[in-house]
C-alpha atoms as a PDB file:
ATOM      1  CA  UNK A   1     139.909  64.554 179.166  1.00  0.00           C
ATOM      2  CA  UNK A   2     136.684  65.889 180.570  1.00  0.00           C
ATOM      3  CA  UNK A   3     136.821  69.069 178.610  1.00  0.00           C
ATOM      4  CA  UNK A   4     137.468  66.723 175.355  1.00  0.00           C
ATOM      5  CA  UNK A   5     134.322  65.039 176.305  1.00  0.00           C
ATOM      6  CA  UNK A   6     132.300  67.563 176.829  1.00  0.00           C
ATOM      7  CA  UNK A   7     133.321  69.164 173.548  1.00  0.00           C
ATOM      8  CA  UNK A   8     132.323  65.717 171.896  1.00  0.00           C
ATOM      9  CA  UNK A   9     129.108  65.761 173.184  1.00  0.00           C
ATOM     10  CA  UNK A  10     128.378  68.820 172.022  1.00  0.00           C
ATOM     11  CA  UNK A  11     129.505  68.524 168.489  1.00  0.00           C
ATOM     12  CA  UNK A  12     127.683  65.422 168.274  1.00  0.00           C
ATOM     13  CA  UNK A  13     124.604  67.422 169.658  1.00  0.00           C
ATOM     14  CA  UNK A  14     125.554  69.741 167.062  1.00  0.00           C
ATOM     15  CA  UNK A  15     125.573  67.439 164.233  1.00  0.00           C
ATOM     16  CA  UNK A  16     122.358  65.716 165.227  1.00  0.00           C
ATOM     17  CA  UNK A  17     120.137  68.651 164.844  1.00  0.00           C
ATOM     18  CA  UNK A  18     121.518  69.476 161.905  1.00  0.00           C
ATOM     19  CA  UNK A  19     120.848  66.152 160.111  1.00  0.00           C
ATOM     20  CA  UNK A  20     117.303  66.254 161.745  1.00  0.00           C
ATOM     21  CA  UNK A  21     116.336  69.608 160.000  1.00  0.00           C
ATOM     22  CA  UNK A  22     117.692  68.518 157.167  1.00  0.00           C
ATOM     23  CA  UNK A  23     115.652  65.192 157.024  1.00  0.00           C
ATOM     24  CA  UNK A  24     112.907  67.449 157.813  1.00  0.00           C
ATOM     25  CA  UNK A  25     113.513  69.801 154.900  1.00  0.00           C
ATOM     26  CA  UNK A  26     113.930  66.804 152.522  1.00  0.00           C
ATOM     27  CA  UNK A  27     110.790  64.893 153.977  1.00  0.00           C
ATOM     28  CA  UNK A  28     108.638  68.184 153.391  1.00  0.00           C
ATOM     29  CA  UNK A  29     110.393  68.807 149.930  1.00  0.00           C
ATOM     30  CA  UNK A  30     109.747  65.156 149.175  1.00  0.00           C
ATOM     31  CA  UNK A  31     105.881  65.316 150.521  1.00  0.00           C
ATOM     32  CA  UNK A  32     105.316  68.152 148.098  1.00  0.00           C
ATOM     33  CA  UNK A  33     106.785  66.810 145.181  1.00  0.00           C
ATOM     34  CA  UNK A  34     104.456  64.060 144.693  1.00  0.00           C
ATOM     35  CA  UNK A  35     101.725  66.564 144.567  1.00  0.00           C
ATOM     36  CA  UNK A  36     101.453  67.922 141.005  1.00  0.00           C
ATOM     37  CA  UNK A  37      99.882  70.949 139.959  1.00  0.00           C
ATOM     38  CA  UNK A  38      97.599  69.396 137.390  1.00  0.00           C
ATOM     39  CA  UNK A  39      94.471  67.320 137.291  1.00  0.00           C
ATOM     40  CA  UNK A  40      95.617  63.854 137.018  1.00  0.00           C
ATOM     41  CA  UNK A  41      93.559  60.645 136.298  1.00  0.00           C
ATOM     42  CA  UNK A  42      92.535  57.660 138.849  1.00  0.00           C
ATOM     43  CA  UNK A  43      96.262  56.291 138.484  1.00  0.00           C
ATOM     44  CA  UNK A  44      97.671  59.869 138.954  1.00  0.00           C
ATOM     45  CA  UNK A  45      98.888  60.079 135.485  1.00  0.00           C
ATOM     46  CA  UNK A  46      98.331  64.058 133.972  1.00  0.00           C
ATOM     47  CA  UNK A  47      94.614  64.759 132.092  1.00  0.00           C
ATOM     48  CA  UNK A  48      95.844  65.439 128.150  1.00  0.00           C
ATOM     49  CA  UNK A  49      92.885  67.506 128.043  1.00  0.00           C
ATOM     50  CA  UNK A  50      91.152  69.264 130.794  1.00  0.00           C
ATOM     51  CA  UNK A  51      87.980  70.088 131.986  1.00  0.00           C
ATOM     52  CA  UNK A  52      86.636  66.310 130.997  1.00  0.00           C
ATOM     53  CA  UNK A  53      84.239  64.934 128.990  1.00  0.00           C
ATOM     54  CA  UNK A  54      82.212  62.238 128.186  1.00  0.00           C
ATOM     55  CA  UNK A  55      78.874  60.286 127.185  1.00  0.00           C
ATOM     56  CA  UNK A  56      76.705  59.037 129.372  1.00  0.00           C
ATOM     57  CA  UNK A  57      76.958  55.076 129.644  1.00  0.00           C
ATOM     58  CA  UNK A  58      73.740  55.088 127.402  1.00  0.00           C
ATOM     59  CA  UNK A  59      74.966  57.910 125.100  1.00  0.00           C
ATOM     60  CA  UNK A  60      72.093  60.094 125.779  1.00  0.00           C
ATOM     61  CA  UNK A  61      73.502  62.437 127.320  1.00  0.00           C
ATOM     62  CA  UNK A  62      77.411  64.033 127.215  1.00  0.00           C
ATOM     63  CA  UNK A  63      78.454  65.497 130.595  1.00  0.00           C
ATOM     64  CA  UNK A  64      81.900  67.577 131.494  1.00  0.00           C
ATOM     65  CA  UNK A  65      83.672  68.320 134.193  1.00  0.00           C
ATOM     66  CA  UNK A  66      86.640  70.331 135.921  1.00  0.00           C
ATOM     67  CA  UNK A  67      87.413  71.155 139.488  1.00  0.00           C
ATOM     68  CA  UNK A  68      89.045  74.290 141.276  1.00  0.00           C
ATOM     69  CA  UNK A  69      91.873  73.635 142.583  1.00  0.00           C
ATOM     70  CA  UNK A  70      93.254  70.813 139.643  1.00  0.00           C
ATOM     71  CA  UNK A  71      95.445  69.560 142.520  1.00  0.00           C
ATOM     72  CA  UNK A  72      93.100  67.914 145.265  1.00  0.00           C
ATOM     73  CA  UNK A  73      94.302  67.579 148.390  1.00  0.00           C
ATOM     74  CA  UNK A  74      92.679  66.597 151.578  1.00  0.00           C
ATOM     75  CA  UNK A  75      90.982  69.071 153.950  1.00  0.00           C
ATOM     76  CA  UNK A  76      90.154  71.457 151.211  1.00  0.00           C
ATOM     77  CA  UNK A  77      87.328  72.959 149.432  1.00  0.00           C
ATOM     78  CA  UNK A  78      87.158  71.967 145.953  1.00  0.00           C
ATOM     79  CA  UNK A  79      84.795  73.097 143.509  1.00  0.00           C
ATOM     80  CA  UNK A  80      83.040  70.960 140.644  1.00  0.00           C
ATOM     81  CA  UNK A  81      82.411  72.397 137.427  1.00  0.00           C
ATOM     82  CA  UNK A  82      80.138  70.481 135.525  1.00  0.00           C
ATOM     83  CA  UNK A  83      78.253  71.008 132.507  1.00  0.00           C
ATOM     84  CA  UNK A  84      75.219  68.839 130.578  1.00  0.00           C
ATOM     85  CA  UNK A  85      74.545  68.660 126.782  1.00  0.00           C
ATOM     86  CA  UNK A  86      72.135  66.877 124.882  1.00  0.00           C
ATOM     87  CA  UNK A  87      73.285  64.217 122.550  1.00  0.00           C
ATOM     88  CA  UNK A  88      73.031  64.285 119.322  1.00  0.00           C
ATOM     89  CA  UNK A  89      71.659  68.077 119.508  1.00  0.00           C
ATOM     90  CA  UNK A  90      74.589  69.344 121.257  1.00  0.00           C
ATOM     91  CA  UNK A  91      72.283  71.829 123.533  1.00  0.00           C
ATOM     92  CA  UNK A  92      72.725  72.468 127.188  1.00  0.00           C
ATOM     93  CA  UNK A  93      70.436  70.980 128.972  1.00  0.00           C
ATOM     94  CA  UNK A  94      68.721  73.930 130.717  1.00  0.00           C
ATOM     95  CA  UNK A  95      66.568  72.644 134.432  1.00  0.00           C
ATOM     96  CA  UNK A  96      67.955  69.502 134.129  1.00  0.00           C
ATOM     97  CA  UNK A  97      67.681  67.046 137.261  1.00  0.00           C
ATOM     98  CA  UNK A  98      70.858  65.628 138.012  1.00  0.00           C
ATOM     99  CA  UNK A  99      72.998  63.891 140.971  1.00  0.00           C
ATOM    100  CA  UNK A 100      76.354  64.432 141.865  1.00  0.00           C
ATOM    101  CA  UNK A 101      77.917  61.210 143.348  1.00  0.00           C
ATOM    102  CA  UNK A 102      81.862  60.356 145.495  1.00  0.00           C
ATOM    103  CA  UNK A 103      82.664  57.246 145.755  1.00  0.00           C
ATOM    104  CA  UNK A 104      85.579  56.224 147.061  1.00  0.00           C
ATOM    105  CA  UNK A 105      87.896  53.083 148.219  1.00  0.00           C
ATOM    106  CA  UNK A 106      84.937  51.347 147.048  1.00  0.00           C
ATOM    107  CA  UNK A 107      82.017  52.936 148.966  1.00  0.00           C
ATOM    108  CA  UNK A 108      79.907  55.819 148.229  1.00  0.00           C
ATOM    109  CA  UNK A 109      80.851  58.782 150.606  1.00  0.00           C
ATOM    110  CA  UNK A 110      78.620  61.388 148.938  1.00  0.00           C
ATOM    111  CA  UNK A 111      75.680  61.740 147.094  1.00  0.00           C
ATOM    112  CA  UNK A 112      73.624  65.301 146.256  1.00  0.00           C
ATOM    113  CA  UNK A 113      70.993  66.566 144.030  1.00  0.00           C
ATOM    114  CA  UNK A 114      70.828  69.550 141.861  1.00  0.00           C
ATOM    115  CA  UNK A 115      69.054  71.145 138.547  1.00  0.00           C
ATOM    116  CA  UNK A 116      71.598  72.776 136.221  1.00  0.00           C
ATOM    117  CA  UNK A 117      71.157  76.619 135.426  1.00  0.00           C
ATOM    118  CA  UNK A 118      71.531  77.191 131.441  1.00  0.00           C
ATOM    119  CA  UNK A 119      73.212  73.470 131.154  1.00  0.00           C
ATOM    120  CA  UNK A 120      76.018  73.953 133.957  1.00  0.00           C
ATOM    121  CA  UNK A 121      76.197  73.351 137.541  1.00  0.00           C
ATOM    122  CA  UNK A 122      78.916  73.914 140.219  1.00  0.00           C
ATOM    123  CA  UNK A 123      79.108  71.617 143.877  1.00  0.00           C
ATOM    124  CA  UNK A 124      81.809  71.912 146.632  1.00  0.00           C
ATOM    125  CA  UNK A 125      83.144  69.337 148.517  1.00  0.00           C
ATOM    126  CA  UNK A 126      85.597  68.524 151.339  1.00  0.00           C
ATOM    127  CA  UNK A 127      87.847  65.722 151.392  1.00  0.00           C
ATOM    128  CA  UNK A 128      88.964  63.720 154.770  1.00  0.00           C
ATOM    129  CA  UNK A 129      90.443  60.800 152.881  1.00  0.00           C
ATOM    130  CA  UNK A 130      93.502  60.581 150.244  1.00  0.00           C
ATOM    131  CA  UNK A 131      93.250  57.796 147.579  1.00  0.00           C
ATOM    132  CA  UNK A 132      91.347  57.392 144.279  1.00  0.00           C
ATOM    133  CA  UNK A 133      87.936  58.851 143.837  1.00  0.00           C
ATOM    134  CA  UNK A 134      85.414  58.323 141.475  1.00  0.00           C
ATOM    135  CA  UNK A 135      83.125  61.544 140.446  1.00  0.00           C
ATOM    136  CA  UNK A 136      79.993  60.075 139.025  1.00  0.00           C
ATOM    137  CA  UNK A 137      76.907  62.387 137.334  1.00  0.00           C
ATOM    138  CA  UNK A 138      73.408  60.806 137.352  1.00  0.00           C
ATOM    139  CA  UNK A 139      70.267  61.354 135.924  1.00  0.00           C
ATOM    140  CA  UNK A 140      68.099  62.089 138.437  1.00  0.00           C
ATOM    141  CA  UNK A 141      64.366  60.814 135.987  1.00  0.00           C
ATOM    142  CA  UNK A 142      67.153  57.578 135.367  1.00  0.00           C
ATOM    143  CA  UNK A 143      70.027  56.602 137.754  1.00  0.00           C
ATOM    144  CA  UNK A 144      71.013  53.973 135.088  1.00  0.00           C
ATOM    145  CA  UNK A 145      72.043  56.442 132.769  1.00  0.00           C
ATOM    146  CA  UNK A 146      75.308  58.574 134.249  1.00  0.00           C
ATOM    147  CA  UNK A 147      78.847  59.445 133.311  1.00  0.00           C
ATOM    148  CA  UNK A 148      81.864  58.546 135.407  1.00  0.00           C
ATOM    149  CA  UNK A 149      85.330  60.282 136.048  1.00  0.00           C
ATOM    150  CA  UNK A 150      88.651  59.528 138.217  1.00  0.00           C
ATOM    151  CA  UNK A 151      90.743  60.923 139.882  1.00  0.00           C
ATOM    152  CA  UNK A 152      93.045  61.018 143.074  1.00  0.00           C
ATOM    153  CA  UNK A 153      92.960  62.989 146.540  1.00  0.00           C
ATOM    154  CA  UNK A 154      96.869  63.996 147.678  1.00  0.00           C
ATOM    155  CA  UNK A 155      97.100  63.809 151.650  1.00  0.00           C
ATOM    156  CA  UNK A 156      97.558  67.581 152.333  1.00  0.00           C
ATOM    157  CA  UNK A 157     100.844  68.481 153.871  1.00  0.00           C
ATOM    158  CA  UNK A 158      99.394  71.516 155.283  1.00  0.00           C
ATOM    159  CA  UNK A 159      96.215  70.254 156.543  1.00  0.00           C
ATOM    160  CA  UNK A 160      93.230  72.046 158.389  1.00  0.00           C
ATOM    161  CA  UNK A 161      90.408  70.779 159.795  1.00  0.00           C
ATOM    162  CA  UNK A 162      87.171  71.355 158.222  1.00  0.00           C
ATOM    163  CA  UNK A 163      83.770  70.055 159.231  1.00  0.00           C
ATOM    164  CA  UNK A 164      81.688  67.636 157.419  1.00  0.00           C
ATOM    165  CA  UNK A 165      78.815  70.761 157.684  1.00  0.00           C
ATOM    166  CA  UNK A 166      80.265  72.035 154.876  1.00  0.00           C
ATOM    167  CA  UNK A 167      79.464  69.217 152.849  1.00  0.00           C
ATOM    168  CA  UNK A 168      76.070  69.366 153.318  1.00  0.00           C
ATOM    169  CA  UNK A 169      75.494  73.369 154.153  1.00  0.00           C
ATOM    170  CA  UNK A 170      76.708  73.794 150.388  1.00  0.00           C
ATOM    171  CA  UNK A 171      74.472  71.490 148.559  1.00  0.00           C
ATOM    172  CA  UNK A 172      70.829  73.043 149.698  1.00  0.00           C
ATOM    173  CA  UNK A 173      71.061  76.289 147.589  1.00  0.00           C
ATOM    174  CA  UNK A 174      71.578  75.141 143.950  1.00  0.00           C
ATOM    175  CA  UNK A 175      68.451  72.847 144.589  1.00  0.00           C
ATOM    176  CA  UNK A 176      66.249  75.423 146.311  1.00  0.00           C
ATOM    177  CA  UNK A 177      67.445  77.712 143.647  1.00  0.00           C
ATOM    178  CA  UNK A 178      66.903  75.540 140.941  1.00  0.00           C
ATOM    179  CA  UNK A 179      63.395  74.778 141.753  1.00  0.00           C
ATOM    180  CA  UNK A 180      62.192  78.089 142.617  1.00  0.00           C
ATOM    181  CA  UNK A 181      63.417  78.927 138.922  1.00  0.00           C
ATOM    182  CA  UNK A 182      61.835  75.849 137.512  1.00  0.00           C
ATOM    183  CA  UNK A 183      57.873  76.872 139.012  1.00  0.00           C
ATOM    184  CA  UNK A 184      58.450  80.362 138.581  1.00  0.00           C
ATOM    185  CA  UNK A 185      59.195  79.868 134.501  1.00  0.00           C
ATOM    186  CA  UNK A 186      56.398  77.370 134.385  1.00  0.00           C
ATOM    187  CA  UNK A 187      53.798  79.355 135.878  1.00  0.00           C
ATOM    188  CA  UNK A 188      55.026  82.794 134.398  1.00  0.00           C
ATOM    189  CA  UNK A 189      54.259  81.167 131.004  1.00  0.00           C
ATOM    190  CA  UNK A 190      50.761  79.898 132.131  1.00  0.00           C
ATOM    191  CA  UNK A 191      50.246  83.200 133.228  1.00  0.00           C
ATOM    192  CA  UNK A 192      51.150  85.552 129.977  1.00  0.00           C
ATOM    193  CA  UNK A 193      48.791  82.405 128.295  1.00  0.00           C
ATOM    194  CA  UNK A 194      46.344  83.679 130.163  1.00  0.00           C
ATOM    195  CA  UNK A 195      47.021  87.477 129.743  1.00  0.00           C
ATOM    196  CA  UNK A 196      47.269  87.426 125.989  1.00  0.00           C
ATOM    197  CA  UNK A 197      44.134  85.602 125.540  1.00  0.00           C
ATOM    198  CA  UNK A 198      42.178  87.783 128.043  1.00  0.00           C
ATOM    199  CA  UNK A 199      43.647  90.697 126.240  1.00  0.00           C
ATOM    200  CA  UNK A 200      41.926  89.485 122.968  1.00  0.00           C
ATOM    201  CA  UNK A 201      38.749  88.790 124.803  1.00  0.00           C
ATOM    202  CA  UNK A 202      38.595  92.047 125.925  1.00  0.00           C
ATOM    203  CA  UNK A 203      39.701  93.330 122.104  1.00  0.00           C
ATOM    204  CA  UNK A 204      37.116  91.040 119.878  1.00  0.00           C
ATOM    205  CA  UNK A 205      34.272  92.451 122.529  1.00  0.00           C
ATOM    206  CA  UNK A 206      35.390  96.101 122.076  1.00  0.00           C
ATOM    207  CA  UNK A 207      35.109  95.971 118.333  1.00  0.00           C
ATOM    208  CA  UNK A 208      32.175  94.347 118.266  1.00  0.00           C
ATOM    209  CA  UNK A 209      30.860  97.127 120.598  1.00  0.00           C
ATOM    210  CA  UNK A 210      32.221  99.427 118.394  1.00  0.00           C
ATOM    211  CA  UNK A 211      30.336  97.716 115.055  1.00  0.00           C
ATOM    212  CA  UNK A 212      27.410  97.825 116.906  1.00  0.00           C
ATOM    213  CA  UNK A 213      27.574 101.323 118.321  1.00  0.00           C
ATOM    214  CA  UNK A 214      28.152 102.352 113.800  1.00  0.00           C
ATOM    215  CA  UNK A 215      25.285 100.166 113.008  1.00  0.00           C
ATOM    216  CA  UNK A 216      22.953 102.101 115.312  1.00  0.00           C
END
């Protein structure tokens, strides 16, 4: 009778773990399943078409946008793509102020400034949150004028922790970059101006040298 017992036990040991690695397996196969591969919208449906685009609330402007990976997921680096056109000429708008804006459940949980380089622009950003998100592009000259974008944020089953530096750390080279770019063009052209026309200074008052020199 003992030895039956024991023998029970064990089986039903057995059997336990079993059942709990397979919940395990099916949990984890589960968890992953319900994160697609794709970019999907603010209801998680797929993006027909993708990167995204669209006007500018006041159509001045048409702004798109993709992000590396498609799939976001929490606790990982994504990267924006975005790119700016003029509208109606169609032209990318080259040193063009802009702000890149998350706002999610509601409340704004990021907001950075850049200048685009030959009409696009990249930012990287961090997650802690899953949920819906909201990707809005500003004008930086007009705040009132910006195109919006949504999307969703898949709780990462294989999550790491990054820190909220990295959010930041990222943002303060496109600007620095963008402005040192910005001067330097400006003042480049003010300078060849200034060249050319002391060049043709220097030109009229060496043929009129000349003109005198054959008169004499």
């Amino acid at each position: 009778m003992a030895i039956f017992a024991f023998c029970y036990i064990i089986n039903d040991q057995n059997n336990s773990l079993i059942s709990f690695a397979q919940n395990a397996h099916n949990e984890k196969k589960n968890t992953n399943a319900t994160i697609p591969s794709y970019a999907v919208d603010q209801y998680g449906k797929k993006n027909g078409k993708f990167p995204l685009y669209s006007f500018t609330n006041d159509k001045k402007f048409e702004t798109g946008i993709s992000w590396v990976p498609p799939s976001i997921k929490t606790n990982e680096p994504i990267t924006f793509i975005m790119d700016f056109f003029s509208y109606p000429q169609n032209e990318p708008l080259h040193l063009w102020p802009y702000n890149f804006v998350l706002i999610q459940n509601g409340k704004e949980i990021y907001r950075t400034s850049g200048i685009t380089q030959l009409g696009s622009s990249t930012e990287k950003y961090v997650f802690n949150s899953p949920g819906p998100v909201i990707i809005k592009l500003e004008s930086s000259q007009d705040t009132s004028s910006f195109s919006q974008y949504g999307t969703v944020v898949y709780k990462n089953p294989n999550s790491t922790s990054f820190s909220n530096i990295n959010n930041v750390q990222n943002k303060s080279s496109p600007l620095i970059l963008g402005l040192i770019s910005y001067y330097f063009l400006n003042y480049a052209m003010y300078i060849f101006i200034i060249v050319i026309v002391i060049l043709l200074v220097i030109l009229v008052a060496y043929i009129r040298k000349s003109r005198v020199k054959d008169i004499y």
